[in-house]
Protein backbone atom coordinates (compact mmCIF):
# COMPACT_ATOMS: atom_id res chain seq x y z
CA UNK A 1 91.42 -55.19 -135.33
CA UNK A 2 89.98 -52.24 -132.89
CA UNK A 3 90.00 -48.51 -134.17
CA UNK A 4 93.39 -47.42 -132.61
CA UNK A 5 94.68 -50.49 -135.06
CA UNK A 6 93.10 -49.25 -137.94
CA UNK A 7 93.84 -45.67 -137.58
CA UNK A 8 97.28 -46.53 -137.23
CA UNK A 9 97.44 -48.63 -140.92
CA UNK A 10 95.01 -46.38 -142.55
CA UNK A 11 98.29 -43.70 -141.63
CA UNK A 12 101.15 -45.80 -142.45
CA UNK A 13 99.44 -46.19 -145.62
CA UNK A 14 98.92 -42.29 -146.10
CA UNK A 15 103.01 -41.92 -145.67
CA UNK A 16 103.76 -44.30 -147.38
CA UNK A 17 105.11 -46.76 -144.73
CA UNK A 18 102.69 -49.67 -145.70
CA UNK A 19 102.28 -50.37 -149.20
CA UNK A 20 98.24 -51.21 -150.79
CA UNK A 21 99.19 -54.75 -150.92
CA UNK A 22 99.87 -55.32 -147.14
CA UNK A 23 97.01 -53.13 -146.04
CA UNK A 24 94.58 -55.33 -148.08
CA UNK A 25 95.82 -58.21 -146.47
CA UNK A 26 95.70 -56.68 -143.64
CA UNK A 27 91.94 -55.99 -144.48
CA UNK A 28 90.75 -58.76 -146.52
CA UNK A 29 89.17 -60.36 -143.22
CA UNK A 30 87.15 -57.91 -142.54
CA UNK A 31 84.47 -57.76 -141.53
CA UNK A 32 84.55 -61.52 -141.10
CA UNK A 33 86.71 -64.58 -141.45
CA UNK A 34 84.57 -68.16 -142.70
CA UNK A 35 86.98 -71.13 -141.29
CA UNK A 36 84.53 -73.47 -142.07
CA UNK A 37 83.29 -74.29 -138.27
CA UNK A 38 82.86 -70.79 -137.43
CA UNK A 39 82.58 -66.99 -138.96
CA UNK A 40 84.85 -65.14 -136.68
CA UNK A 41 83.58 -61.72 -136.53
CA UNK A 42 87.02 -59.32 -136.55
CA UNK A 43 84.82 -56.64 -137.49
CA UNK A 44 83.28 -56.40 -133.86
CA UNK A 45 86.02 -54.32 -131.91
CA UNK A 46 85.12 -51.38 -134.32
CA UNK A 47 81.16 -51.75 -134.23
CA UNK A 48 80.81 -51.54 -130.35
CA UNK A 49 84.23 -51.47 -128.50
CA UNK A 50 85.05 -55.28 -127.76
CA UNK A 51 86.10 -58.08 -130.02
CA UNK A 52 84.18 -61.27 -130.20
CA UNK A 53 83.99 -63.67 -127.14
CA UNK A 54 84.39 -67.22 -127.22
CA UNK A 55 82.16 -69.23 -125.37
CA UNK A 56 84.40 -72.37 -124.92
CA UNK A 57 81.59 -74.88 -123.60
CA UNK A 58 79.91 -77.03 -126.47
CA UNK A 59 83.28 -76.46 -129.04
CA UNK A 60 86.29 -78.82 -129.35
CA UNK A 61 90.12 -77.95 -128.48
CA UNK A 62 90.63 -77.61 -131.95
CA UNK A 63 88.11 -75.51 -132.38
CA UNK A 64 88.77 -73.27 -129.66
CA UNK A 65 92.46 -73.14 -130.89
CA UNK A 66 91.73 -72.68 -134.48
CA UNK A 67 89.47 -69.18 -133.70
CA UNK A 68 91.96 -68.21 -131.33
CA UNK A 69 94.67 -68.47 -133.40
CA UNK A 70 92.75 -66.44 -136.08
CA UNK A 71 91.92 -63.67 -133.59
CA UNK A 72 95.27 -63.15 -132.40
CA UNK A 73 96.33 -62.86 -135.86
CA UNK A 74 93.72 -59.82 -136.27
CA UNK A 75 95.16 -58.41 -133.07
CA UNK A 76 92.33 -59.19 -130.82
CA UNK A 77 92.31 -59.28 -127.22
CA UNK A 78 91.03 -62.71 -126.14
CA UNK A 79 88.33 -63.57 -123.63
CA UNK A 80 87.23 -67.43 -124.01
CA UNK A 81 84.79 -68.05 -121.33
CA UNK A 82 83.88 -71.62 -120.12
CA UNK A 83 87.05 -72.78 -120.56
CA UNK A 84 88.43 -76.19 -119.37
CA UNK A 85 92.02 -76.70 -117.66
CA UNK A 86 92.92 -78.72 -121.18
CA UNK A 87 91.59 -75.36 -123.53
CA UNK A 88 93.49 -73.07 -121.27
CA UNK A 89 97.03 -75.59 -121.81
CA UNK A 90 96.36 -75.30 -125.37
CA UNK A 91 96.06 -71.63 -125.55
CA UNK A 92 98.90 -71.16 -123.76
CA UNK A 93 100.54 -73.08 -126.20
CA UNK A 94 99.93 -70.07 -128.84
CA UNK A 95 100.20 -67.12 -126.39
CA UNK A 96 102.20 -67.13 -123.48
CA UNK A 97 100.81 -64.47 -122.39
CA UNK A 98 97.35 -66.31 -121.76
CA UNK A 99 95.92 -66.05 -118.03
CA UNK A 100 93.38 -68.60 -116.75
CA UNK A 101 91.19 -67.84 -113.98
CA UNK A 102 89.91 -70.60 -112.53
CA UNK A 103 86.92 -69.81 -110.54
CA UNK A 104 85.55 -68.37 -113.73
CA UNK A 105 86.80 -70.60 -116.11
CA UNK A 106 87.69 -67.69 -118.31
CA UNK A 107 91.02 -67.59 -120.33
CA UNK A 108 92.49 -63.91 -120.66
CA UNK A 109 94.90 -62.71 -123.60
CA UNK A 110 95.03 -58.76 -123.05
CA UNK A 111 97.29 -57.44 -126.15
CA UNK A 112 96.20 -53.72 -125.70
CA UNK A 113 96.71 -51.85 -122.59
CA UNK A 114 93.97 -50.02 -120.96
CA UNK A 115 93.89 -47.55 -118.65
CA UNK A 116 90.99 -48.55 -115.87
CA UNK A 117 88.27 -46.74 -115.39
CA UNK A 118 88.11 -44.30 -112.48
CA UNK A 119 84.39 -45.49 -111.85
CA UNK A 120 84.43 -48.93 -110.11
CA UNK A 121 82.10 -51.83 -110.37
CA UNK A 122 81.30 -53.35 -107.48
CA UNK A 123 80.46 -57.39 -107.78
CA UNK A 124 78.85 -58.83 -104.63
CA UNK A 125 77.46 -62.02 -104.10
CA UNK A 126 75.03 -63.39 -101.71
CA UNK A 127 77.28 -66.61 -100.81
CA UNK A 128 80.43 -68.63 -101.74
CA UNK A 129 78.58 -70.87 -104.02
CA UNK A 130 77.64 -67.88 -106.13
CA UNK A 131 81.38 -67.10 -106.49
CA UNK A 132 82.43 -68.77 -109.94
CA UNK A 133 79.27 -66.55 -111.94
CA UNK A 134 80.33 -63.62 -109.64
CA UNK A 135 83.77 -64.07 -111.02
CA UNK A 136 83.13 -64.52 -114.10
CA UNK A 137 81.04 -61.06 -114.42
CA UNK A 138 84.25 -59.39 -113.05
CA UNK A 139 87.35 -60.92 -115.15
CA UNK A 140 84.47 -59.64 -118.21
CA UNK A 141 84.45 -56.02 -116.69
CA UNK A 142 88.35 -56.61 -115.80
CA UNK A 143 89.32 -57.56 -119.21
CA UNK A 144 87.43 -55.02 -121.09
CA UNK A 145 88.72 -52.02 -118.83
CA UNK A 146 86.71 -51.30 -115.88
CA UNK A 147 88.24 -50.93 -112.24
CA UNK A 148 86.49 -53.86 -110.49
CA UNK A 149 85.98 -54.37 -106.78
CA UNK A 150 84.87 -57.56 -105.10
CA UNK A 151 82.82 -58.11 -102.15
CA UNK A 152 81.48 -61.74 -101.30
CA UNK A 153 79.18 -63.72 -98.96
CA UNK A 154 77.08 -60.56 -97.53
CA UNK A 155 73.75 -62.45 -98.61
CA UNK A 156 69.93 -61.38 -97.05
CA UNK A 157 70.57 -64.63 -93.94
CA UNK A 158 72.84 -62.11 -92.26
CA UNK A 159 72.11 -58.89 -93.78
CA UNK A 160 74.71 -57.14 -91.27
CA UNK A 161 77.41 -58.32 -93.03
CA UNK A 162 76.00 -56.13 -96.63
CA UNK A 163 75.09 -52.76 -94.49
CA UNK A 164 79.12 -52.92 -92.98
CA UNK A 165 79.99 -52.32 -96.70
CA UNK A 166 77.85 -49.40 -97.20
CA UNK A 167 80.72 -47.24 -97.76
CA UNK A 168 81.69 -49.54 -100.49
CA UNK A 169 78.25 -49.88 -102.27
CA UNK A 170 78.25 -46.15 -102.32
CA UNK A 171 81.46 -45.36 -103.96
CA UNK A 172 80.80 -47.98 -106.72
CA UNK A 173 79.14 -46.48 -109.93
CA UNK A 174 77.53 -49.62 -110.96
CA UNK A 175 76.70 -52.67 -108.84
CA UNK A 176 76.37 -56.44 -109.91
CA UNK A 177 74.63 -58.90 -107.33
CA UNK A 178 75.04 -62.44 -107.89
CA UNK A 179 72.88 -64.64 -105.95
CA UNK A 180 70.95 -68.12 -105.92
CA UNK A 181 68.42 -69.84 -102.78
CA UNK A 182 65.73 -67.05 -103.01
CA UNK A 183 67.58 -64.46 -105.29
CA UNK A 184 66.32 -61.26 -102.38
CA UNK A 185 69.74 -59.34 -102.08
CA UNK A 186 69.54 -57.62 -105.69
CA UNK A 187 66.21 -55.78 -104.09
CA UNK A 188 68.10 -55.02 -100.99
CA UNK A 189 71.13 -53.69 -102.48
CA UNK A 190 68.75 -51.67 -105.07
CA UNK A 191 66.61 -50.30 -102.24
CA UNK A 192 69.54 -48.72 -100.78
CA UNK A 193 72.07 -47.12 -103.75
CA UNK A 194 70.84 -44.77 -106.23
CA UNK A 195 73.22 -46.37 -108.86
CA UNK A 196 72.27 -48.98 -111.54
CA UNK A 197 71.70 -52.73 -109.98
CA UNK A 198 72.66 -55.76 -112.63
CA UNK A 199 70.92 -58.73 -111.09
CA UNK A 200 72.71 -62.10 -112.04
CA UNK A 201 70.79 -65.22 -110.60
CA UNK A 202 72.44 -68.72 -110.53
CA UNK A 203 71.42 -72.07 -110.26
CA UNK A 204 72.90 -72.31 -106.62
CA UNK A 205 69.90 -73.87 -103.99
CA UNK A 206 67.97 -76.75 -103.71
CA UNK A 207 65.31 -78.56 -105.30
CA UNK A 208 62.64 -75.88 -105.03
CA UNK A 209 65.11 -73.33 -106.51
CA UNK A 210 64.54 -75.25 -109.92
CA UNK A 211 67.83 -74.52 -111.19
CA UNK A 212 67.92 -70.69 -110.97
CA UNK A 213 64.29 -70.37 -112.24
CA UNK A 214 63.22 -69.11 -108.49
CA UNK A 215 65.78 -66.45 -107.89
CA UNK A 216 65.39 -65.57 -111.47
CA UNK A 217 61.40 -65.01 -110.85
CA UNK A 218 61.92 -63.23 -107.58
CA UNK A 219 64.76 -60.43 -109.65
CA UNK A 220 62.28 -59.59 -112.28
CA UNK A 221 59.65 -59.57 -109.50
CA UNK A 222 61.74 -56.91 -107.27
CA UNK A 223 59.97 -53.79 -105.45
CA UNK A 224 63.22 -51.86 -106.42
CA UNK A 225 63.55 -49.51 -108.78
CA UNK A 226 66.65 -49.66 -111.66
CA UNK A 227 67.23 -53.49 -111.05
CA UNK A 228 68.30 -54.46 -114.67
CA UNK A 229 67.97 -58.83 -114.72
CA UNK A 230 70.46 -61.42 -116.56
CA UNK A 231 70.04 -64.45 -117.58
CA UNK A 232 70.70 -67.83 -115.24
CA UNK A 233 74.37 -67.94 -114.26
CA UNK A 234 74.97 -65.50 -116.96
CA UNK A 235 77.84 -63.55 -115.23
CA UNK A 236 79.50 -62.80 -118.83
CA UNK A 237 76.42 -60.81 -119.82
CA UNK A 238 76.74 -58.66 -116.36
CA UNK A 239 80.09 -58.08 -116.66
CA UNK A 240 79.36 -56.26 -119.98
CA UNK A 241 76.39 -54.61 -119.56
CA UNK A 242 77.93 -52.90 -115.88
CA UNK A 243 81.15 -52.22 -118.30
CA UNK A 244 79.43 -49.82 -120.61
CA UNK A 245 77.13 -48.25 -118.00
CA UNK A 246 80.10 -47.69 -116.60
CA UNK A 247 81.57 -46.05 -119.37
CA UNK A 248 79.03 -43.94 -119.66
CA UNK A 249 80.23 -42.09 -116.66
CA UNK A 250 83.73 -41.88 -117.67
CA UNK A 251 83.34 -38.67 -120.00
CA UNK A 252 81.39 -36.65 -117.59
C-alpha cells in the first residue's frame, strides 16, 4: 500500500464509502505480513517511496510466488530481481500483466502509473559483457519512475567512442557507469560531467580481475570528484540510488 492508496481509504472511510471493518482489513498487514518464510514489509512504499524488492536468487518458486502473491494483494508494484525463466512463468501465472526482462533477469508488475521524470539517467557501460548489471540498474530506475537512457560499449580501450556522446552525458542529470577489466571509465566519465557519477563494478575480466575485486579497488581509488561506488555487480543498488538523486531535481 503506497500513500496515494492510503489517502484514498483513509477518505472513503471519512464519507462513509468504506465501512471500519474493511479498512482494518485493509490495514491489519501493516506494517508487516509474517508468512512464515518471510516478513513482507507492506509498510515500505510509505516510509521511503518504493515497496519491497524481491531478490529472487537463493528462494524457491514457491517462495517467490507466495510473497508475490501477498504483495499484489497489498497493491504493490512488483520488482523481483534475479529471476529465472521458470519464476518469471510462474508469476505470470498470477499477473498477466508481469514483464520479464531478460538481460536483467528482473520481473516487472507496474500497477500504478507514473509519470517519468523529466531528468534522465544515463546508464553506460564500458562493454557488452557489462550489459546484464547495466540493465539491471536501468529496469530499477525504469520501474520506479525515472526517464532512463542507455548508452553501451564506449569503454576507456577506445575512448572515442564515450567523447561522441558528450552531448548525451551532458543532458543526463545523473550518470551510472557499469564496468569490469580495470573498472577506469567511472573516473573518465566523472572527470568530465559536473553531475553525480554511480560507479557499478562487475565481475566481468580475467583472472587478475578477481571477480570484480580490481575494478571495485580502482572506483573507490578514483582521482574524480562525486564518484559515489556500489557494490560488485550490484546494478539494483545503482538503479536506486541514481533514482532518488534524481528526484531530487524534479521539484526545482
Amino acid at each position: 500500500m503506497n500513500t496515494t492508496e492510503l489517502t484514498k481509504l483513509l477518505e472513503s472511510v471519512r464519507k462513509g464509502g468504506t465501512d471500519v471493518a474493511t479498512a482494518l482489513e485493509r490495514l491489519k498487514h501493516l506494517p508487516f505480513e509474517d508468512a512464515v518464510y518471510a516478513h513482507i514489509d507492506h509498510h515500505r512504499s510509505l516510509r521511503h517511496g518504493m515497496p519491497e524488492v524481491i531478490y529472487c536468487e537463493g528462494k524457491t518458486v514457491a517462495h517467490i510466488t507466495g510473497i508475490v502473491k501477498r504483495m499484489l494483494q497489498a497493491g504493490s508494484d512488483i520488482l523481483a530481481t534475479r529471476a529465472s525463466d521458470a519464476v518469471y512463468k510462474a508469476v505470470k501465472k498470477l499477473d498477466r500483466r508481469a514483464v520479464y526482462h531478460p538481460s536483467s533477469r528482473a520481473i516487472v508488475i507496474q500497477r500504478t502509473k507514473k509519470t517519468p521524470t523529466k531528468g534522465v539517467i544515463l546508464v553506460l557501460t564500458a562493454g557488452t559483457s557489462d550489459i546484464p548489471v547495466a540493465e539491471e540498474a536501468a529496469v530499477t530506475a525504469q520501474a520506479l519512475g525515472s526517464s532512463v537512457q542507455t548508452v553501451y560499449d564506449v569503454g576507456v580501450a577506445g575512448i572515442h567512442r564515450l567523447f561522441s556522446k558528450k552531448n548525451v552525458l551532458d543532458a543526463a542529470r545523473v550518470i551510472v557507469v557499469v564496468a569490469g577489466m580495470d573498472g577506469a571509465l567511472p573516473s573518465v566519465v566523472g572527470g568530465l560531467v559536473d553531475k553525480p557519477v554511480v560507479a557499478v563494478p562487475t565481475s566481468v575480466g580475467y583472472g587478475a580481475g578477481f571477480q570484480g575485486l580490481a575494478p571495485l579497488l580502482t572506483m573507490l581509488n578514483s582521482c574524480a570528484s562525486g564518484v559515489a561506488v556500489m557494490n560488485i555487480d550490484n546494478g539494483f543498488g545503482a538503479g536506486v540510488l541514481a533514482h532518488r538523486i534524481n528526484l531530487l531535481g524534479e521539484s526545482k
